[in-house]
N, C-alpha and C. Protein backbone atom coordinates (compact mmCIF):
# COMPACT_ATOMS: atom_id res chain seq x y z
N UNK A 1 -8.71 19.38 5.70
CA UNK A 1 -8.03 19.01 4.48
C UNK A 1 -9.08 18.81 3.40
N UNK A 2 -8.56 19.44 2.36
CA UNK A 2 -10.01 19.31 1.32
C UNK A 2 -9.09 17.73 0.71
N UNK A 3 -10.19 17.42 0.03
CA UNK A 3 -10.17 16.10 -0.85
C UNK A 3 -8.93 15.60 -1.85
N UNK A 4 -7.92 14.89 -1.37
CA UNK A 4 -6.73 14.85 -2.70
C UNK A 4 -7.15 14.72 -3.68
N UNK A 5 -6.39 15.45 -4.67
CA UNK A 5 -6.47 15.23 -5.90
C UNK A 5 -5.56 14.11 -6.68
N UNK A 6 -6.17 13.41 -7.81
CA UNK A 6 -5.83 12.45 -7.78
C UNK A 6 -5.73 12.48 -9.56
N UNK A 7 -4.36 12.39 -10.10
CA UNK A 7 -4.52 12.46 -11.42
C UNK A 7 -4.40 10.97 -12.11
N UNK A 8 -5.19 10.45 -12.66
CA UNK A 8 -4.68 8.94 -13.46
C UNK A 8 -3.75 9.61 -14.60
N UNK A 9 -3.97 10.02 -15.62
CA UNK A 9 -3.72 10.11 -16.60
C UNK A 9 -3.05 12.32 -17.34
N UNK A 10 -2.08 12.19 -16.33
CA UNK A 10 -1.70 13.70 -16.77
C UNK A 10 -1.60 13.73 -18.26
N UNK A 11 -1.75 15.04 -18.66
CA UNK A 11 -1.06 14.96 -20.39
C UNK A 11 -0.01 14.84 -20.91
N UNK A 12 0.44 13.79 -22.14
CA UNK A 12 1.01 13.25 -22.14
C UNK A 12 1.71 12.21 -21.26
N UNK A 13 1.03 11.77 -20.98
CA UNK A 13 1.42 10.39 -20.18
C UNK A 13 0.39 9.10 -20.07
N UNK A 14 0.64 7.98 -20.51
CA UNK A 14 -0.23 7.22 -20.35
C UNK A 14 -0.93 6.83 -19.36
N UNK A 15 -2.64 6.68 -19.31
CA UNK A 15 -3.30 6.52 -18.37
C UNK A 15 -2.77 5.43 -17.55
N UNK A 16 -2.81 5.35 -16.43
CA UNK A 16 -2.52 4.40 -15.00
C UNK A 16 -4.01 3.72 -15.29
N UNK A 17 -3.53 2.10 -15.07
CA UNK A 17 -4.84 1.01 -14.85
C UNK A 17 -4.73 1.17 -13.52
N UNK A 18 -4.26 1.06 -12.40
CA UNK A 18 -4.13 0.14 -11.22
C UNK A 18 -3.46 1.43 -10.03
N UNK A 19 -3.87 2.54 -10.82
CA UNK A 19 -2.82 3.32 -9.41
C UNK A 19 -3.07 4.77 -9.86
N UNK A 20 -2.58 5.61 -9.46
CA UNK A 20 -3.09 7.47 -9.90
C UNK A 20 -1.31 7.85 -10.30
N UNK A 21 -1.21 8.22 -11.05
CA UNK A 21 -0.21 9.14 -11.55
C UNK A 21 0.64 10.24 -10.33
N UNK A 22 -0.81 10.88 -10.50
CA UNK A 22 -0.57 12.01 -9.30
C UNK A 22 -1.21 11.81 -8.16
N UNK A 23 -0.98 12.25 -6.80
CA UNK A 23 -1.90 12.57 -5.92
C UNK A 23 -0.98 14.12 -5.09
N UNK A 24 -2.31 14.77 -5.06
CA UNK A 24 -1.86 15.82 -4.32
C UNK A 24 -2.76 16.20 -3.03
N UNK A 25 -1.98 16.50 -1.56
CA UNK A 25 -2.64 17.12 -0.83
C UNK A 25 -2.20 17.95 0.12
N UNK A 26 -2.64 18.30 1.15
CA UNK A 26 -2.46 19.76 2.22
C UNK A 26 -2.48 18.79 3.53
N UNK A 27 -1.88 19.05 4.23
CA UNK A 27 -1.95 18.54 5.51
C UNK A 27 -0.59 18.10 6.57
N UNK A 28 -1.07 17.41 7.41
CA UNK A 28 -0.14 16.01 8.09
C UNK A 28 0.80 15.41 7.82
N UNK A 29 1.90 15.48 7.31
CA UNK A 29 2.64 14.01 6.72
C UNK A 29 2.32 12.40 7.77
N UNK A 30 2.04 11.52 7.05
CA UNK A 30 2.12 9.91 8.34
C UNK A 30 2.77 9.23 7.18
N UNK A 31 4.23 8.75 7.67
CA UNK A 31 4.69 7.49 6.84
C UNK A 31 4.96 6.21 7.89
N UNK A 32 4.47 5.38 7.14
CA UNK A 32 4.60 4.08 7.68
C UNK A 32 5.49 3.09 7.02
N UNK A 33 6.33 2.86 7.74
CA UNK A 33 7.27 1.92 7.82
C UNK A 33 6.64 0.61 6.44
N UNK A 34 7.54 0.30 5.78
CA UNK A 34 7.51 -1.60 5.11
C UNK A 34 6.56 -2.46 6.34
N UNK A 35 5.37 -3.09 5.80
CA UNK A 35 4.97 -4.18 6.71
C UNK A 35 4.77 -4.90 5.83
N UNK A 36 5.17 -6.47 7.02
CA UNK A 36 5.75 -7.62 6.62
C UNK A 36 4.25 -8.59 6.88
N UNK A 37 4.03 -9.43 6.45
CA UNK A 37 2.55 -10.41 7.15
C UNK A 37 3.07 -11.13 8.58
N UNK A 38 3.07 -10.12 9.48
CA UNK A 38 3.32 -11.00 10.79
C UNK A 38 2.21 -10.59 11.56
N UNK A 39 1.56 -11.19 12.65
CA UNK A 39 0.48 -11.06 13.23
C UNK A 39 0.93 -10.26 15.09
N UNK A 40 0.16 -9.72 15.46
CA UNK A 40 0.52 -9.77 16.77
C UNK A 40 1.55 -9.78 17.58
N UNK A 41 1.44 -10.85 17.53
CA UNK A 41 3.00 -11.80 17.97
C UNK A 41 4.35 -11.76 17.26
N UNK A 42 4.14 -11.39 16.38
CA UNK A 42 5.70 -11.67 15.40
C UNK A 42 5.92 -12.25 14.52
N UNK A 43 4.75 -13.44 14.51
CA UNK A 43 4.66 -14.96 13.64
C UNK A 43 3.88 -14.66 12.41
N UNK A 44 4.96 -15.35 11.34
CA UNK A 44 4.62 -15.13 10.12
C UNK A 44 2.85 -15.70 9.77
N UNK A 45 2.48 -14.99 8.78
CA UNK A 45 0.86 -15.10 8.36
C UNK A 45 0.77 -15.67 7.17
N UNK A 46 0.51 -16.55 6.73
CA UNK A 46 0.06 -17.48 5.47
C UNK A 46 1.73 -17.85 4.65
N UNK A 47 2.26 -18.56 5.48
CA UNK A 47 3.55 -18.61 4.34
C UNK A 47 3.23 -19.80 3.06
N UNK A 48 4.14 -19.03 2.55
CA UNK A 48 3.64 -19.26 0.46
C UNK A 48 2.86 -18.75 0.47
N UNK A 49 1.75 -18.15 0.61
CA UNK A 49 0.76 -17.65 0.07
C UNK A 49 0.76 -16.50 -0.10
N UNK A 50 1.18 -16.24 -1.29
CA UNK A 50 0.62 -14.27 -1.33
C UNK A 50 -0.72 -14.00 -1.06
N UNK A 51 -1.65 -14.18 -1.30
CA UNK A 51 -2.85 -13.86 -0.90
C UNK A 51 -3.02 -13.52 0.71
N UNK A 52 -3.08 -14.45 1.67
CA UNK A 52 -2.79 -14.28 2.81
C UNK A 52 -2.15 -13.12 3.14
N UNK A 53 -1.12 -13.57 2.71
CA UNK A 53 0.08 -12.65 3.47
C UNK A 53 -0.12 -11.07 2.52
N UNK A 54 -0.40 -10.73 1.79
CA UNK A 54 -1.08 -9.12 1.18
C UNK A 54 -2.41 -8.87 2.18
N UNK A 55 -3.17 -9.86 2.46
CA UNK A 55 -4.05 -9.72 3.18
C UNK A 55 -3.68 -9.08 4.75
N UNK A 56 -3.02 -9.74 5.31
CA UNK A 56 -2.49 -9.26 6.72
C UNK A 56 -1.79 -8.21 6.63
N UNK A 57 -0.82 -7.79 5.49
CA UNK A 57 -0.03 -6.83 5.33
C UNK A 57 -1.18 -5.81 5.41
N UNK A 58 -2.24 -5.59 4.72
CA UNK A 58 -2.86 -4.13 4.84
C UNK A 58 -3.86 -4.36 5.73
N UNK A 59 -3.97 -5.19 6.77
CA UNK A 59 -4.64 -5.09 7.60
C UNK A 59 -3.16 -4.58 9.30
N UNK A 60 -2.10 -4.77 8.76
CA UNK A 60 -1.18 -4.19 9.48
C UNK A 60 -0.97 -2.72 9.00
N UNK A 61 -0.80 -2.54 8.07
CA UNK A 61 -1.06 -1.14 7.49
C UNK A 61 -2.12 0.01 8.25
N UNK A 62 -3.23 -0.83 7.91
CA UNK A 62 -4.50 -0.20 8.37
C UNK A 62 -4.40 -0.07 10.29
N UNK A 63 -3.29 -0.89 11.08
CA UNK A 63 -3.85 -0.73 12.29
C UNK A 63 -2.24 0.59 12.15
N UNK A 64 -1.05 0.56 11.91
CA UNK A 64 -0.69 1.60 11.94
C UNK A 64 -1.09 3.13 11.43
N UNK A 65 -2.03 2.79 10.50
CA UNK A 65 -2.55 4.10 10.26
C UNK A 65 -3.21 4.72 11.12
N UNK A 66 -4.57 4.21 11.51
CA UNK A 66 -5.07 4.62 12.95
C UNK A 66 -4.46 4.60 13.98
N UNK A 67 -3.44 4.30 14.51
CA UNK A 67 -2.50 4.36 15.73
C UNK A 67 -1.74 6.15 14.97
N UNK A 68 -1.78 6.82 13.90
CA UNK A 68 -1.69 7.90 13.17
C UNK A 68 -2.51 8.76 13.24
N UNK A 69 -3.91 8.42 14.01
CA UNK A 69 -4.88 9.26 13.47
C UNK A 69 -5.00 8.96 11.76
N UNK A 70 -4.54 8.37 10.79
CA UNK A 70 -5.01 8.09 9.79
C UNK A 70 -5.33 7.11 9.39
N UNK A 71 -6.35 7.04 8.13
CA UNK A 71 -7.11 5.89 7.32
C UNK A 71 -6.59 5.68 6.24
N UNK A 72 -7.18 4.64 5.47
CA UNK A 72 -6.63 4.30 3.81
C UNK A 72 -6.99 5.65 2.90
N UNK A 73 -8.02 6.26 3.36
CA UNK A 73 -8.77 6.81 2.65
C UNK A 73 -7.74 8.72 2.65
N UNK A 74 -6.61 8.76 3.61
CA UNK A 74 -5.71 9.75 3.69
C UNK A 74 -4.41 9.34 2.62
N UNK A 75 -4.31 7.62 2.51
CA UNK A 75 -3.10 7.10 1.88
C UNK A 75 -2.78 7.81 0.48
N UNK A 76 -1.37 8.64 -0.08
CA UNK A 76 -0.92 9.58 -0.97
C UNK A 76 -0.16 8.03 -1.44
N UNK A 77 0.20 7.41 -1.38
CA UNK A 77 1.26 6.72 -1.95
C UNK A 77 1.52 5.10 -1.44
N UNK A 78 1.59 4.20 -1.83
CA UNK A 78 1.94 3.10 -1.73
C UNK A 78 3.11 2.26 -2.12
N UNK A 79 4.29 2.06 -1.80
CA UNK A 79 5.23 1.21 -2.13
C UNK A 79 5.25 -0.46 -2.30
N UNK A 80 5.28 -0.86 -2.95
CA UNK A 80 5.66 -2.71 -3.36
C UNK A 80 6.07 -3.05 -3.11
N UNK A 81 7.10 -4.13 -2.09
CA UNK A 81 8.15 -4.73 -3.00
C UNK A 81 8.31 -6.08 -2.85
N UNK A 82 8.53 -6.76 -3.49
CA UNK A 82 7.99 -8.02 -3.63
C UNK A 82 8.48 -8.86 -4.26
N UNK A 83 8.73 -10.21 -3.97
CA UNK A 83 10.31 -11.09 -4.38
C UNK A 83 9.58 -11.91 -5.91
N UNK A 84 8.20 -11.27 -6.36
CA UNK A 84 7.75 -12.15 -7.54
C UNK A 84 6.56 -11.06 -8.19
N UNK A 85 6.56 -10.78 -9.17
CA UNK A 85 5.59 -9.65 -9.37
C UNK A 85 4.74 -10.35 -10.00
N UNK A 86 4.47 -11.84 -9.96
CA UNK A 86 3.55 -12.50 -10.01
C UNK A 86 2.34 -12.51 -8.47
N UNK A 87 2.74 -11.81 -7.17
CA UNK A 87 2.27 -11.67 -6.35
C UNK A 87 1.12 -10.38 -6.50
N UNK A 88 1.40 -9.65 -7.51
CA UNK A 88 0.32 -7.97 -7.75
C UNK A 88 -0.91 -8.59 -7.17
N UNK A 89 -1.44 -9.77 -8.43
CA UNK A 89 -2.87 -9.50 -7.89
C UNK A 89 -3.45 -9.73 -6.79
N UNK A 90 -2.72 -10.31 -6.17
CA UNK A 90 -3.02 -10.61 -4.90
C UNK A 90 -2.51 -9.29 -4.08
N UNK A 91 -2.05 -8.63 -4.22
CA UNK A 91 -1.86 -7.33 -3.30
C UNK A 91 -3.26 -6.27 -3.68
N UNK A 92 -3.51 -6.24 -5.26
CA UNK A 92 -4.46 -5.72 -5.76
C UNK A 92 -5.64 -5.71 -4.91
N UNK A 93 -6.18 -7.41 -5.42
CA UNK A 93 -7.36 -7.66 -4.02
C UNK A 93 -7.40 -6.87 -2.56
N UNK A 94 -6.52 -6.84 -1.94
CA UNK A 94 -6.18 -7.00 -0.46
C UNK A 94 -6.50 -5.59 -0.94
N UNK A 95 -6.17 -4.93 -1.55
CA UNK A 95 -5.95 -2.96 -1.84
C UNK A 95 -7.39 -2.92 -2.26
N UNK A 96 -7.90 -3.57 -2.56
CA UNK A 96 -9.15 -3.15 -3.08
C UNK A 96 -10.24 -3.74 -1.82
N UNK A 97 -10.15 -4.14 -0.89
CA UNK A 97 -11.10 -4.52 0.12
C UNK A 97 -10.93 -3.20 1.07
N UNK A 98 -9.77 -1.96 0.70
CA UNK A 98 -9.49 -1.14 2.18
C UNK A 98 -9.41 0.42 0.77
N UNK A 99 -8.93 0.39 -0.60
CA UNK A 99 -8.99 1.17 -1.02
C UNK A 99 -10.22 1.28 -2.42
N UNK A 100 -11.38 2.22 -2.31
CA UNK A 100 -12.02 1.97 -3.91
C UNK A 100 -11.35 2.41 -4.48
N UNK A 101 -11.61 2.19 -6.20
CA UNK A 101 -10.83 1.88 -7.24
C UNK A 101 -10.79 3.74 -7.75
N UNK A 102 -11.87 4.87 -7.42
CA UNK A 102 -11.72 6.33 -7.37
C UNK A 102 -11.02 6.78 -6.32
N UNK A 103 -10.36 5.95 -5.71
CA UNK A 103 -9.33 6.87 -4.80
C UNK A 103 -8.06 5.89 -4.87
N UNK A 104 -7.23 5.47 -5.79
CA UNK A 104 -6.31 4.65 -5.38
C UNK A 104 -5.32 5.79 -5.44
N UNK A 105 -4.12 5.54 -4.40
CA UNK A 105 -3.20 6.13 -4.70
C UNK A 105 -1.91 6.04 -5.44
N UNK A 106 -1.30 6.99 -5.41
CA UNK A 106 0.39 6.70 -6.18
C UNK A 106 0.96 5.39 -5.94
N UNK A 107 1.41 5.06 -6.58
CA UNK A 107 2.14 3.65 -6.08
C UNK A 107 3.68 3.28 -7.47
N UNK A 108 4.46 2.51 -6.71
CA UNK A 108 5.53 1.90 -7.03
C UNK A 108 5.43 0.36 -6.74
N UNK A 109 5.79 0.03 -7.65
CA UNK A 109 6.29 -1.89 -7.42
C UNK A 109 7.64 -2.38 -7.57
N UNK A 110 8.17 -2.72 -6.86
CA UNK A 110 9.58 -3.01 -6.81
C UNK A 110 10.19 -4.28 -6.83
N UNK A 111 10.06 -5.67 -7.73
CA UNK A 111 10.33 -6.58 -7.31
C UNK A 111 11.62 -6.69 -7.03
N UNK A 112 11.85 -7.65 -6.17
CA UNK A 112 13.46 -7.48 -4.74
C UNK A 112 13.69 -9.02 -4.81
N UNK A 113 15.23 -8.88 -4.82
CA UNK A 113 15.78 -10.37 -4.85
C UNK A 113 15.58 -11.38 -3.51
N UNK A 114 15.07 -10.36 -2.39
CA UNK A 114 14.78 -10.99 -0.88
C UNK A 114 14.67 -9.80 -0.32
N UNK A 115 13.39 -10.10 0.65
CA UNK A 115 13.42 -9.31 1.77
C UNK A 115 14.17 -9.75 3.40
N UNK A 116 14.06 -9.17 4.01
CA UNK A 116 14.43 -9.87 5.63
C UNK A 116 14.60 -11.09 5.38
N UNK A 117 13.49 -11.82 5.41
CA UNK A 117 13.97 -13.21 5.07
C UNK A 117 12.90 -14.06 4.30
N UNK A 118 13.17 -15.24 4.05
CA UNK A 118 13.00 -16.03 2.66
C UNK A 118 11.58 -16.15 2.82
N UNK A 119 10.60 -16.53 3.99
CA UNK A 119 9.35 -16.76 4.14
C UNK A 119 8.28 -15.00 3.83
N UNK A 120 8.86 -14.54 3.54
CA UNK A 120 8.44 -12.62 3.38
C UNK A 120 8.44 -12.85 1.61
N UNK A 121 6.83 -13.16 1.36
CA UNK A 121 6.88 -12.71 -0.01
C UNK A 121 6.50 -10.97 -0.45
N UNK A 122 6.65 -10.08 0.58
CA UNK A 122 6.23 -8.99 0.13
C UNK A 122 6.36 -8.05 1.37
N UNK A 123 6.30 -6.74 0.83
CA UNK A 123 6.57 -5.73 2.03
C UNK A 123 5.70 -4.56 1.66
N UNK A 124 5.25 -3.77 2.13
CA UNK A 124 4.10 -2.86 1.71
C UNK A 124 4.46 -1.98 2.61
N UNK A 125 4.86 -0.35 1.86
CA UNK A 125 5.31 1.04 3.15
C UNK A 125 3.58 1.82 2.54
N UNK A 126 3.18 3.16 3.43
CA UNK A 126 2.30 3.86 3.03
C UNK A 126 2.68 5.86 3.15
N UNK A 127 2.77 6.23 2.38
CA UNK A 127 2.78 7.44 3.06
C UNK A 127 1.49 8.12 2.80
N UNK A 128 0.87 9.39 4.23
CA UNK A 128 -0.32 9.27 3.86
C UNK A 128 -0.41 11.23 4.49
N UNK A 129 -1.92 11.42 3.95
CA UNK A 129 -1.42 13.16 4.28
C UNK A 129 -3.09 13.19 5.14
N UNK A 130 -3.08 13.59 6.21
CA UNK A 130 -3.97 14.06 6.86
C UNK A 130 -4.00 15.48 7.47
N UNK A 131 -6.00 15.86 7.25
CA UNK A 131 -5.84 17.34 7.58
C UNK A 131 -5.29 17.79 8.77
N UNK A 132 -4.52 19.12 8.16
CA UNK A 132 -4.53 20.24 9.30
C UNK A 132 -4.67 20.52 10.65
């Protein structure tokens, strides 16, 4: 698979701070399911805390990807969704310890009146394209 391409700022359209416009690639499809901050076991990971809990989320991310054969570094797209969009920067961080800031991908933010349930400040899906 050669290298996605990754547009911030197509023409006419305002440049993206925090995410790529476009991403394009050749390969694999891997989508991964919404993950929730649960550990191991089942048991919730930092409740109230967005930080935490964005934290575990892409470190759950990251172990379904490799159970894919894929990495962050294949990820085309990222979904949000999240019961306070006061939670971003803290997803930001967590995205920026597994993605650099020249490869971020597509993304959506969706703030949601509730997820599953009330202790779930956030849910994070990935779809991701690996070579051939």
């Amino acid at each position: 698979m050669s290298e996605p391409t990754r547009i911030s700022a197509p023409d006419g359209v305002a440049p993206a701070a925090q995410y790529s416009h476009v991403v394009s690639a050749t390969g694999r499809f891997v989508a991964v399911s919404g993950q929730l901050a649960l550990d191991g076991d089942g048991e919730l990971v930092g409740a109230g805390d967005p930080a935490v809990q964005a934290r575990q989320v892409f470190e759950n991310l990251k172990r379904c990807l490799t159970a894919a054969g894929a990495g962050f570094e294949h990820v085309v797209k990222l979904t949000y969704f999240v019961t306070d969009t006061a939670h971003l920067p803290a997803i930001r961080a967590a995205r920026a310890a597994h993605i650099p800031d020249d490869r971020l991908p597509a993304s959506s933010a969706v703030q949601v009146a509730a997820l599953v349930a009330p202790e779930f400040l956030m849910e994070i899906e990935a779809l991701a394209v690996v070579g051939e």
